[in-house]
C-alpha atoms as a PDB file:
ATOM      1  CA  UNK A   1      25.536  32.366 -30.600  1.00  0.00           C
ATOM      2  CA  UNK A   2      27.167  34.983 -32.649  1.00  0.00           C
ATOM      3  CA  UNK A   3      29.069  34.848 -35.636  1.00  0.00           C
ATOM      4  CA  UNK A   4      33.152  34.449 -35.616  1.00  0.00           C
ATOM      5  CA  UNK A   5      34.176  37.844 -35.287  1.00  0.00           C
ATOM      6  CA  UNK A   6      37.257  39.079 -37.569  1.00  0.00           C
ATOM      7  CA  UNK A   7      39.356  39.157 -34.557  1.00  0.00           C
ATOM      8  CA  UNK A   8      39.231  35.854 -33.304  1.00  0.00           C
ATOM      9  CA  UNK A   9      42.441  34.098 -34.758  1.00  0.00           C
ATOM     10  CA  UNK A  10      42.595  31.095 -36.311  1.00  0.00           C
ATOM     11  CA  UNK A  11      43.547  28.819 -34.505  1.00  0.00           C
ATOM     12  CA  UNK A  12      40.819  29.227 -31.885  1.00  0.00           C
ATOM     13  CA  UNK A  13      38.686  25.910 -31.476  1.00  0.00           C
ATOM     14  CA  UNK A  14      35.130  27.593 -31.161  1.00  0.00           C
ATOM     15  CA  UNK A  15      33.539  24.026 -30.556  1.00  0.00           C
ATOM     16  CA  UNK A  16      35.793  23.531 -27.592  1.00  0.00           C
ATOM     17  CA  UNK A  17      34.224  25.272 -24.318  1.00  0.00           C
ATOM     18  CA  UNK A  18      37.152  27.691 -23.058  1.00  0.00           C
ATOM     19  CA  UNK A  19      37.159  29.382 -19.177  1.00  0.00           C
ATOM     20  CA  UNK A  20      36.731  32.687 -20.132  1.00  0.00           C
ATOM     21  CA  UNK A  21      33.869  32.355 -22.870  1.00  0.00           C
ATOM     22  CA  UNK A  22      31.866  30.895 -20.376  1.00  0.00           C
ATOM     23  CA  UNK A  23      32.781  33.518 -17.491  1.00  0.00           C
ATOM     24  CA  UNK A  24      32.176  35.578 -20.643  1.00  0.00           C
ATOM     25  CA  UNK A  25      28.570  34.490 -21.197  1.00  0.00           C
ATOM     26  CA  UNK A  26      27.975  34.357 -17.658  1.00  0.00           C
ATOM     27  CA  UNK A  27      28.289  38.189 -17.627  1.00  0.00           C
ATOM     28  CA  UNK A  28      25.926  38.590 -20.374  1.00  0.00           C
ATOM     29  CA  UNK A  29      28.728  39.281 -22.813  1.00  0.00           C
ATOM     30  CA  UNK A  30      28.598  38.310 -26.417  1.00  0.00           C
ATOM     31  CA  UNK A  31      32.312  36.774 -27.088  1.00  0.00           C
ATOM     32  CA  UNK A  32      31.371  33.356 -26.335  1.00  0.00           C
ATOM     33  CA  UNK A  33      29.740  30.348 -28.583  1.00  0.00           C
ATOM     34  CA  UNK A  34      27.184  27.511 -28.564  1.00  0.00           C
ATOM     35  CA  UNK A  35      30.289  25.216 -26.786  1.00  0.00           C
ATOM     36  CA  UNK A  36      30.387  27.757 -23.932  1.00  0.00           C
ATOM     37  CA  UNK A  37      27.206  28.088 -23.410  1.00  0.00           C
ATOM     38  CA  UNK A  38      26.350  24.280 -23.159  1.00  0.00           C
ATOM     39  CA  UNK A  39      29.741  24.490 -20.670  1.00  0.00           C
ATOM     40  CA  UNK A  40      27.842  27.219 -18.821  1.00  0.00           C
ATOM     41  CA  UNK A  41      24.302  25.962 -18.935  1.00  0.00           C
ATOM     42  CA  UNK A  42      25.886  22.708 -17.464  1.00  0.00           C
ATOM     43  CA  UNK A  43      27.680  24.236 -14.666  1.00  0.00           C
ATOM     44  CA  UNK A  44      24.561  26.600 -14.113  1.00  0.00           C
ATOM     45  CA  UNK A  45      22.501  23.150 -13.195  1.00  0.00           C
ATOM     46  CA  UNK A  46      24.844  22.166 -10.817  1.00  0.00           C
ATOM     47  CA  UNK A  47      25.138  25.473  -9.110  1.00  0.00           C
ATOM     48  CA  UNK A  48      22.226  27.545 -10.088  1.00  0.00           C
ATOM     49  CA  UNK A  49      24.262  30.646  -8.456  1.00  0.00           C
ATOM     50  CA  UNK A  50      27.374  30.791 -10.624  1.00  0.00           C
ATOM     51  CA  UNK A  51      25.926  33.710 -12.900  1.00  0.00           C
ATOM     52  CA  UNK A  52      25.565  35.797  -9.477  1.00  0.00           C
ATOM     53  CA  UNK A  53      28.594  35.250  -8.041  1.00  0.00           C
ATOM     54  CA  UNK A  54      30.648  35.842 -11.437  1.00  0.00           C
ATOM     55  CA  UNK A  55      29.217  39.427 -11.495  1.00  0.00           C
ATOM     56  CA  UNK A  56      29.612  39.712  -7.831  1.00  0.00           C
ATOM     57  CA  UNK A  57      33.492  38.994  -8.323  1.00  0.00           C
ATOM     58  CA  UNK A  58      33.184  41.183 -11.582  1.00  0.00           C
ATOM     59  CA  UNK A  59      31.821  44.118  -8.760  1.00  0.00           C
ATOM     60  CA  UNK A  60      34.572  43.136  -6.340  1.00  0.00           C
ATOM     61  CA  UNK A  61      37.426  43.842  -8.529  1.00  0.00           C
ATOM     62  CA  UNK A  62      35.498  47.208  -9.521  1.00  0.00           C
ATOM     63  CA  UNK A  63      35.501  47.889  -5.683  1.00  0.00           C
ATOM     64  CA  UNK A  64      38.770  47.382  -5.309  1.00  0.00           C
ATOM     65  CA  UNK A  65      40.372  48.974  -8.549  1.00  0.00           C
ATOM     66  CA  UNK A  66      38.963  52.341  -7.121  1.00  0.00           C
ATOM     67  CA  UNK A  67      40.055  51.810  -3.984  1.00  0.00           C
ATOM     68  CA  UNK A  68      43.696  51.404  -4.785  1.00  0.00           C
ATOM     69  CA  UNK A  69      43.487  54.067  -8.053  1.00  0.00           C
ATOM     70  CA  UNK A  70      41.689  56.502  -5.221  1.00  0.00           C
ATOM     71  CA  UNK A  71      42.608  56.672  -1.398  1.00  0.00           C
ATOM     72  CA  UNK A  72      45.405  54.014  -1.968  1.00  0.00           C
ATOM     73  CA  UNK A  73      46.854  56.539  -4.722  1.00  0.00           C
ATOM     74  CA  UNK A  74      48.015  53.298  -7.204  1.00  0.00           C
ATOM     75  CA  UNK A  75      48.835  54.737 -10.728  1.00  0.00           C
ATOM     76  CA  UNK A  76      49.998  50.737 -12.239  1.00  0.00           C
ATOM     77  CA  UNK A  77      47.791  48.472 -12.228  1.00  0.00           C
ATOM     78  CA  UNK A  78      49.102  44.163 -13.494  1.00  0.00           C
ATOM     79  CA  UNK A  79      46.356  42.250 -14.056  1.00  0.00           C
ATOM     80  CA  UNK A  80      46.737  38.931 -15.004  1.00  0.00           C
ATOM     81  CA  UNK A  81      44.193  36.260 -16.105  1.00  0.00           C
ATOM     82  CA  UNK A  82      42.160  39.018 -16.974  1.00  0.00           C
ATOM     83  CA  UNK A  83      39.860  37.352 -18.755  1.00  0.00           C
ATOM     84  CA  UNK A  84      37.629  38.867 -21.610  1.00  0.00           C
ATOM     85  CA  UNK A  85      37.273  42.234 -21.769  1.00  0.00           C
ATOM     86  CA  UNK A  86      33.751  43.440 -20.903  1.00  0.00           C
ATOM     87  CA  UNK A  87      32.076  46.461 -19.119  1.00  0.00           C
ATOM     88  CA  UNK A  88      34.055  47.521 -15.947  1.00  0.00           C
ATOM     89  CA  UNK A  89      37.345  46.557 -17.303  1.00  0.00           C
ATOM     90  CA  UNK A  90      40.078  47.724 -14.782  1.00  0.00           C
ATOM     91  CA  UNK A  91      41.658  50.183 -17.272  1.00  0.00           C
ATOM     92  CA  UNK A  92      38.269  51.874 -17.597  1.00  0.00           C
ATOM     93  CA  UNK A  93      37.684  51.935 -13.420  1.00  0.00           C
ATOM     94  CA  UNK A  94      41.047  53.217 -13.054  1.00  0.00           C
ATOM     95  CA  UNK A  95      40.820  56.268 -15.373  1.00  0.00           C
ATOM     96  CA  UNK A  96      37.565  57.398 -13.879  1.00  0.00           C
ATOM     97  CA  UNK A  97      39.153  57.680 -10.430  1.00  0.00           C
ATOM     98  CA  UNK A  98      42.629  58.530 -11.663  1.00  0.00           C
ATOM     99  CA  UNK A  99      43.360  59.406 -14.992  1.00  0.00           C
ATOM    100  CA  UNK A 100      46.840  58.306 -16.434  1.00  0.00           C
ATOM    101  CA  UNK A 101      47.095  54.938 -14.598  1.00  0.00           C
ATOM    102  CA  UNK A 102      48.988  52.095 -16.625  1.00  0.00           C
ATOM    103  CA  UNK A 103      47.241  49.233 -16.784  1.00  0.00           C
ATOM    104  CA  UNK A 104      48.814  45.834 -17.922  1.00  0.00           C
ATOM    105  CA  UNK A 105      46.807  42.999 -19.028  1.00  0.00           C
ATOM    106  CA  UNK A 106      48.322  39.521 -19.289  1.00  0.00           C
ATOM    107  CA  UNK A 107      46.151  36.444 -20.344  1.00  0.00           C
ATOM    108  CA  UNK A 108      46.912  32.887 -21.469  1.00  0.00           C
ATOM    109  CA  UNK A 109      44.284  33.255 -23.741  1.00  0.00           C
ATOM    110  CA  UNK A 110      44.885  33.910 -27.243  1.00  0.00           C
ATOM    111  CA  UNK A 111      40.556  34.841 -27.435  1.00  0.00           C
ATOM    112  CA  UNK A 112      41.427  37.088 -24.485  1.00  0.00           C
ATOM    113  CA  UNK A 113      44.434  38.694 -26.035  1.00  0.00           C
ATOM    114  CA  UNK A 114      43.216  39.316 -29.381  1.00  0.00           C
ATOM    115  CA  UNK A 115      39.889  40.892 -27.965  1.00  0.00           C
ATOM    116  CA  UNK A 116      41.709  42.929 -25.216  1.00  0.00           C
ATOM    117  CA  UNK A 117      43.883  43.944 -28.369  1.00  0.00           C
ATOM    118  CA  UNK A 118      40.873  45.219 -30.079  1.00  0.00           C
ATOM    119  CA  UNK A 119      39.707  47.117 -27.501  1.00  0.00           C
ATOM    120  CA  UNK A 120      42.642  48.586 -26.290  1.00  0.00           C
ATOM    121  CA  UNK A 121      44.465  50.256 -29.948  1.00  0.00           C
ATOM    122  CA  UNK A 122      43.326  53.678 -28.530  1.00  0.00           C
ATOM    123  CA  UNK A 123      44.567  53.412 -25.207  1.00  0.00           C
ATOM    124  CA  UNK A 124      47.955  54.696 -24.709  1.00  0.00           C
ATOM    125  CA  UNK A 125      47.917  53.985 -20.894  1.00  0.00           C
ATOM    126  CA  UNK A 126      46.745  50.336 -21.171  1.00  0.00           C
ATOM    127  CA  UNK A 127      48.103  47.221 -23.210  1.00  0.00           C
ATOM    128  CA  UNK A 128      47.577  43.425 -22.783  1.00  0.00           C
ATOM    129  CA  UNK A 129      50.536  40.404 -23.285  1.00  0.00           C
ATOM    130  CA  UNK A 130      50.171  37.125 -23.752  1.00  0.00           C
ATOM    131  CA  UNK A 131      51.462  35.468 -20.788  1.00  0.00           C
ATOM    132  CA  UNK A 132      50.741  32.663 -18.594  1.00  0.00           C
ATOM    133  CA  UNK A 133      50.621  32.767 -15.123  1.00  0.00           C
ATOM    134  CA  UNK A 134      52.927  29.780 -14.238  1.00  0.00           C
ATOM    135  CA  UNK A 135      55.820  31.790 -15.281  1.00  0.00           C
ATOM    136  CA  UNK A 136      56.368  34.703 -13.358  1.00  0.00           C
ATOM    137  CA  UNK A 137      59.538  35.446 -14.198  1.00  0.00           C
ATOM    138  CA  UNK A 138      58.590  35.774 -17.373  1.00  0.00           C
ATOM    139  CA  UNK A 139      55.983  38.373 -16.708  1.00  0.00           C
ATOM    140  CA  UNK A 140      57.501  40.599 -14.800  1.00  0.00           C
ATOM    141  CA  UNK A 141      60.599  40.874 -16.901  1.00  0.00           C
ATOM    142  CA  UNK A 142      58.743  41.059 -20.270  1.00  0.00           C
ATOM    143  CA  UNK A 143      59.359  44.227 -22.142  1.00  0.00           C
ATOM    144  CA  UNK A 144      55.958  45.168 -22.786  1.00  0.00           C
ATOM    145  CA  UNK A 145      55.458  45.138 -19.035  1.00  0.00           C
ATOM    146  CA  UNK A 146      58.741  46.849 -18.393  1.00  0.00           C
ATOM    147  CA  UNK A 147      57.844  49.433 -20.484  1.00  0.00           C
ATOM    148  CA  UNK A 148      54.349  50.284 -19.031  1.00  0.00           C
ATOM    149  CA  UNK A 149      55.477  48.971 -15.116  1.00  0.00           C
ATOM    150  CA  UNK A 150      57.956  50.746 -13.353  1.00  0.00           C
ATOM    151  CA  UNK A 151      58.442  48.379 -10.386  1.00  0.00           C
ATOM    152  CA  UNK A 152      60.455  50.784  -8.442  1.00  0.00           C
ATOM    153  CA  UNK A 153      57.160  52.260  -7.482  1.00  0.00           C
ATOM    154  CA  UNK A 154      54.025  50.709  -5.990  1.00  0.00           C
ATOM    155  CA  UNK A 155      52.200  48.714  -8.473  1.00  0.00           C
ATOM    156  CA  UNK A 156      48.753  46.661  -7.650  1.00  0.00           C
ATOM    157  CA  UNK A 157      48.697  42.871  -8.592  1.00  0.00           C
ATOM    158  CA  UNK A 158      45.576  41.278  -9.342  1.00  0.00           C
ATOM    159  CA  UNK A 159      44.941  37.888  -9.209  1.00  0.00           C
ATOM    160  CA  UNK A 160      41.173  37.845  -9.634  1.00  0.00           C
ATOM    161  CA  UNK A 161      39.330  34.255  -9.751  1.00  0.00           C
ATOM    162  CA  UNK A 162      42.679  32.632 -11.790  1.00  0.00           C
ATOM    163  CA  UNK A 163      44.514  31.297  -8.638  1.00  0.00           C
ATOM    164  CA  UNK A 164      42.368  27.979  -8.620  1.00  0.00           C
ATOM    165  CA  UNK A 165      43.159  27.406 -12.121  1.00  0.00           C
ATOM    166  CA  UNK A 166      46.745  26.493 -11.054  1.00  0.00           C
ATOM    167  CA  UNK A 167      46.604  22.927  -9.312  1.00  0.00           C
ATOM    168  CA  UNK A 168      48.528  22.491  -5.838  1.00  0.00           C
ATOM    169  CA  UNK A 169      51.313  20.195  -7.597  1.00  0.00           C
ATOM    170  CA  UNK A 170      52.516  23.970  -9.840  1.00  0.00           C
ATOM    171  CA  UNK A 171      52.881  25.829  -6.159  1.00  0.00           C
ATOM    172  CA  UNK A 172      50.844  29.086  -6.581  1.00  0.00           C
ATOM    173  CA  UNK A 173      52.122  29.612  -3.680  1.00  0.00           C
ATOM    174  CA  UNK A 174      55.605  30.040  -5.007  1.00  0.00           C
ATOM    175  CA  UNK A 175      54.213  31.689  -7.829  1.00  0.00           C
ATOM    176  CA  UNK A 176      52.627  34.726  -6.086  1.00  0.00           C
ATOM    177  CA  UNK A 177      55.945  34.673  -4.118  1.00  0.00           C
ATOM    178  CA  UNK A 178      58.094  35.214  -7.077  1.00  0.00           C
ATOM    179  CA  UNK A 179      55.382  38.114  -8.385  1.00  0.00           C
ATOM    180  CA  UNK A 180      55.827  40.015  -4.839  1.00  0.00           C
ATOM    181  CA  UNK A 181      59.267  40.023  -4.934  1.00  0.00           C
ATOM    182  CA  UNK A 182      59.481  41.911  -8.280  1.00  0.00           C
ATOM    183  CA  UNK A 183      56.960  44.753  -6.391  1.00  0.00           C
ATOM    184  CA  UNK A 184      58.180  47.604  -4.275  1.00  0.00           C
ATOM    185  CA  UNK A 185      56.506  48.050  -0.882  1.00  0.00           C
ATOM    186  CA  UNK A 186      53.144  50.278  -1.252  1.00  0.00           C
ATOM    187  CA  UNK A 187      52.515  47.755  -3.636  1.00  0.00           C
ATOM    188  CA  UNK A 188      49.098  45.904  -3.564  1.00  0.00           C
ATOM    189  CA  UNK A 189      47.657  42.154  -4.128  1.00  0.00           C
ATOM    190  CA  UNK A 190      44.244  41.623  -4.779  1.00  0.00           C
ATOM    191  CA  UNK A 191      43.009  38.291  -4.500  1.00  0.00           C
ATOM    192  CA  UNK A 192      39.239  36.512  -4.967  1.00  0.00           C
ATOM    193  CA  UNK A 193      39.875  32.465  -5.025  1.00  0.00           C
ATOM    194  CA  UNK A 194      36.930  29.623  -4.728  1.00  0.00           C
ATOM    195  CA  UNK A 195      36.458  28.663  -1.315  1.00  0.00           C
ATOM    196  CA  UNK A 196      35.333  25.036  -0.134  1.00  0.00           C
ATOM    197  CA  UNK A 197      34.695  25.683   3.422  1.00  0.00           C
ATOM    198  CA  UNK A 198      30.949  26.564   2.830  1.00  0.00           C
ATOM    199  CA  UNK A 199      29.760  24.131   0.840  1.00  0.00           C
ATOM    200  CA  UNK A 200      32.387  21.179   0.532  1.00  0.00           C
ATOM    201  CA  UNK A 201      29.601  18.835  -0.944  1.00  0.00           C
ATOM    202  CA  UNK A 202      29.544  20.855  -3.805  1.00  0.00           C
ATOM    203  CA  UNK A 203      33.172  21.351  -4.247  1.00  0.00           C
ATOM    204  CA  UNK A 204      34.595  18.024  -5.450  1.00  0.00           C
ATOM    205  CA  UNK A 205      31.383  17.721  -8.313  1.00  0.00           C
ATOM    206  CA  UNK A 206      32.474  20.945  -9.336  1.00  0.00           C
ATOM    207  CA  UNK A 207      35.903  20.583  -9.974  1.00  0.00           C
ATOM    208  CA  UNK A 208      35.039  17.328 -12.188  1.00  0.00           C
ATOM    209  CA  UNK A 209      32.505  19.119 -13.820  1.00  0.00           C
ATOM    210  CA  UNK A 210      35.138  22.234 -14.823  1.00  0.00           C
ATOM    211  CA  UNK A 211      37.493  19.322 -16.218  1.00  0.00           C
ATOM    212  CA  UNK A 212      34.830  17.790 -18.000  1.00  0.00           C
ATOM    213  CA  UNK A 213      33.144  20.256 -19.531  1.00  0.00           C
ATOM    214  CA  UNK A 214      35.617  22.932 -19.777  1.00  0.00           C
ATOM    215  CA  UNK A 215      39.034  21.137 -19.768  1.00  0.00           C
ATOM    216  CA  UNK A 216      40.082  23.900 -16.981  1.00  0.00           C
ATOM    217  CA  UNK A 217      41.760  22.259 -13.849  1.00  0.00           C
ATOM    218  CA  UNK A 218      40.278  23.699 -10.824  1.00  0.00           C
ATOM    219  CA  UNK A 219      41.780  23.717  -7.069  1.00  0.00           C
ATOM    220  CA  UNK A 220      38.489  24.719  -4.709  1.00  0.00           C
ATOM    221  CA  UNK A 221      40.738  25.850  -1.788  1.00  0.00           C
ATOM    222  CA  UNK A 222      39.824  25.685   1.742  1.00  0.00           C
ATOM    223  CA  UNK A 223      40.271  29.649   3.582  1.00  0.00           C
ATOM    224  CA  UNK A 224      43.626  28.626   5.107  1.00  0.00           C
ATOM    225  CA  UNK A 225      45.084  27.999   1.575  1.00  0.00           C
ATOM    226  CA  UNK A 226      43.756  30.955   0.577  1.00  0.00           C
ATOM    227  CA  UNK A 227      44.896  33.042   3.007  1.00  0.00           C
ATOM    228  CA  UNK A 228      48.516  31.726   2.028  1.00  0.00           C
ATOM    229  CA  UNK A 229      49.156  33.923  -0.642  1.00  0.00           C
ATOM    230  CA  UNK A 230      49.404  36.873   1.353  1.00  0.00           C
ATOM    231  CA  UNK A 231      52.108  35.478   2.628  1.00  0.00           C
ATOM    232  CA  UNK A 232      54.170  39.013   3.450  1.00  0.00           C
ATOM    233  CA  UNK A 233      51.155  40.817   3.002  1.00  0.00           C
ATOM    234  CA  UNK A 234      49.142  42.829   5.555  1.00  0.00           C
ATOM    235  CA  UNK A 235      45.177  42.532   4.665  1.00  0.00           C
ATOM    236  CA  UNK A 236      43.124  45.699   4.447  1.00  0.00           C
ATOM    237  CA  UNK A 237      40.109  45.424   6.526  1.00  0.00           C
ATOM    238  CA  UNK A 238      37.556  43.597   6.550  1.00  0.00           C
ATOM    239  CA  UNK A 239      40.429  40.767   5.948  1.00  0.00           C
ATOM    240  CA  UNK A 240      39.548  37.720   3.640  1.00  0.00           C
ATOM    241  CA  UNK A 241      35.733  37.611   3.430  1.00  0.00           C
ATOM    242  CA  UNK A 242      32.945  36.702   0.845  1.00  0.00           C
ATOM    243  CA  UNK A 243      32.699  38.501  -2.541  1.00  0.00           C
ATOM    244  CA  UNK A 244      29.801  40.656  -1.253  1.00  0.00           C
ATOM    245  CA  UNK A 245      31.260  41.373   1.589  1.00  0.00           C
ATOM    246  CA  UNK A 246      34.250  43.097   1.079  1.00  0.00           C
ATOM    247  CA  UNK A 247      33.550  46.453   1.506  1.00  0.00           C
ATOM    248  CA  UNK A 248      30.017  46.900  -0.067  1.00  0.00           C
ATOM    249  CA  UNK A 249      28.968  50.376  -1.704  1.00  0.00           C
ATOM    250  CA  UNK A 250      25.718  49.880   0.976  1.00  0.00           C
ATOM    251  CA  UNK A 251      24.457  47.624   3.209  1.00  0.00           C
ATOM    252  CA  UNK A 252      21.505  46.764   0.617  1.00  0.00           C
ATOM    253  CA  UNK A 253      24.006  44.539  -1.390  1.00  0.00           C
ATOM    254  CA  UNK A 254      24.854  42.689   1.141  1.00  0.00           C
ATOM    255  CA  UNK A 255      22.639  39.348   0.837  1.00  0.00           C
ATOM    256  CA  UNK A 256      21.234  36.757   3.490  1.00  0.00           C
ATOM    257  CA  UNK A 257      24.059  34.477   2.610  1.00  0.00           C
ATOM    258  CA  UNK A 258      26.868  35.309   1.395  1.00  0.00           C
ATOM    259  CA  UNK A 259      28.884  32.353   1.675  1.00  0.00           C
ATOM    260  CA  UNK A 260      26.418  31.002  -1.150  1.00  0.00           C
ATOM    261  CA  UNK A 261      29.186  33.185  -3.494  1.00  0.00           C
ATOM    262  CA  UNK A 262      31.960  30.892  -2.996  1.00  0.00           C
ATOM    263  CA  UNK A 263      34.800  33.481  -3.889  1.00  0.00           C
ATOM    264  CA  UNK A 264      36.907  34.499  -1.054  1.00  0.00           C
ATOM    265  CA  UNK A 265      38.183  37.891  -1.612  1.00  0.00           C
ATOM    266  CA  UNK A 266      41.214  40.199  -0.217  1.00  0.00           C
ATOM    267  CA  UNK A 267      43.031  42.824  -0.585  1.00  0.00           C
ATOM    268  CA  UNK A 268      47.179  43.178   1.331  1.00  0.00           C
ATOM    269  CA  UNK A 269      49.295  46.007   0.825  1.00  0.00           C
ATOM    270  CA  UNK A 270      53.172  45.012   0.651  1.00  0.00           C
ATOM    271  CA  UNK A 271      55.173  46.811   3.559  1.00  0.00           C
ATOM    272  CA  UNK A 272      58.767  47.343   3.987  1.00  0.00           C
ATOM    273  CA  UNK A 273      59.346  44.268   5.674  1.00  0.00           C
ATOM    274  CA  UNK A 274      57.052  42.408   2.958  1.00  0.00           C
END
């Protein structure tokens, strides 16, 4: 456990385990305390594989970040539930392959924010708000986005592992909707979202186990859910498919099983009749 760092505010609750402390320490990052990583350790018992497949979604978004920022030729990048800020961050991926993009973070999460504020006070081209994904319309018409988001051209949304965070009774169905209408077509989504279908025994335990230890509601969504939010979407190849498997720098990191990762993961691109 390290010390409370200067730029945690105040009002944090370090005893309290929080969603992205524990993705955090899952990583091998150090923003996280002894809460989190009981929370983690916990959820590590009951699925021994959750500190692979966090770094496996980690390496999907990298994947797919210099996909759009390269052949896809995306210079905005929105990224919300972003999460805390460690090596790979999509600003930094975006850069290498195209220097210039804008990148937006947004994330509920005032240990998010602050860090992401930290780290970004020398970048020009990126900036985080404090935001929560249940209101939309209040992202895309916030100023700080306005200002670094022209929507007029093709930005990429990302919606990486914070979809099953909102429960079925909010509609993030309707919420993704009211995101791609804001976005001109060109414009990407890029989606990874627990799956249930290959291991539904596991599914319901875990859920409790994120609102017990975590206080995080979680919605473990079958593929055809899933699938759903790219409603008006068409999916690049290879389509909706395991963490590992989407698009794989070589065939070596591909493993035996990949539906052991749980995260289903996709990218559409937003057409004219989107």
């Amino acid at each position: 456990m390290i010390a409370e760092p200067g730029w945690l505010p105040p009002e944090i609750d370090t005893g309290k385990a929080n969603i992205a402390r524990v993705y955090d320490y899952w990583l091998g990052g150090t923003s996280n305390f002894l809460a989190d990583q009981d929370a983690a350790r916990a959820l590590l018992a009951l699925e021994p594989n959750a500190r692979r497949v966090a770094r496996a979604n980690r390496a999907f978004l990298g994947r797919a970040v210099r996909h759009l920022a390269g052949p896809a030729g995306i210079r905005q990048f929105l990224d919300i539930g972003s999460g805390i800020p460690t090596a790979g961050n999509v600003h930094e991926v975006a850069h290498q392959t195209a220097p210039g993009s804008r990148v937006v973070y947004a994330d509920v999460d005032e240990t998010v924010v602050a860090h992401s504020k930290l780290l970004l006070k020398d970048q020009p081209d990126a900036t985080v708000i404090h935001a929560d994904l249940r209101q939309p319309e209040k992202i895309r018409t916030d100023t700080t986005v306005r200002a670094m988001i022209d929507f007029r051209q093709p930005v990429a949304l990302l919606l990486v592992a914070v979809l099953h965070f909102i429960a079925d009774e909010e509609d993030p169905w309707q919420i993704v909707a009211t995101l791609r209408e804001a976005l001109s077509p060109g414009s990407y989504l890029v989606v990874c979202h627990a799956c249930r279908d290959s291991r539904p025994e596991l599914a319901t335990p875990t859920e409790q186990a994120y609102e017990g230890r975590v206080q995080a509601h979680v919605a473990i969504r079958p593929h055809e859910q899933i699938g759903r939010f790219f409603d008006g979407f068409e999916i690049l190849d290879p389509g909706l498919v395991y963490l590992p498997l989407w698009r794989p720098d070589s065939a070596a990191d591909i493993p035996q099983d990949p539906s052991k990762f749980w995260g289903l993961a996709g990218v559409g691109r937003l057409d004219a009749r989107g």
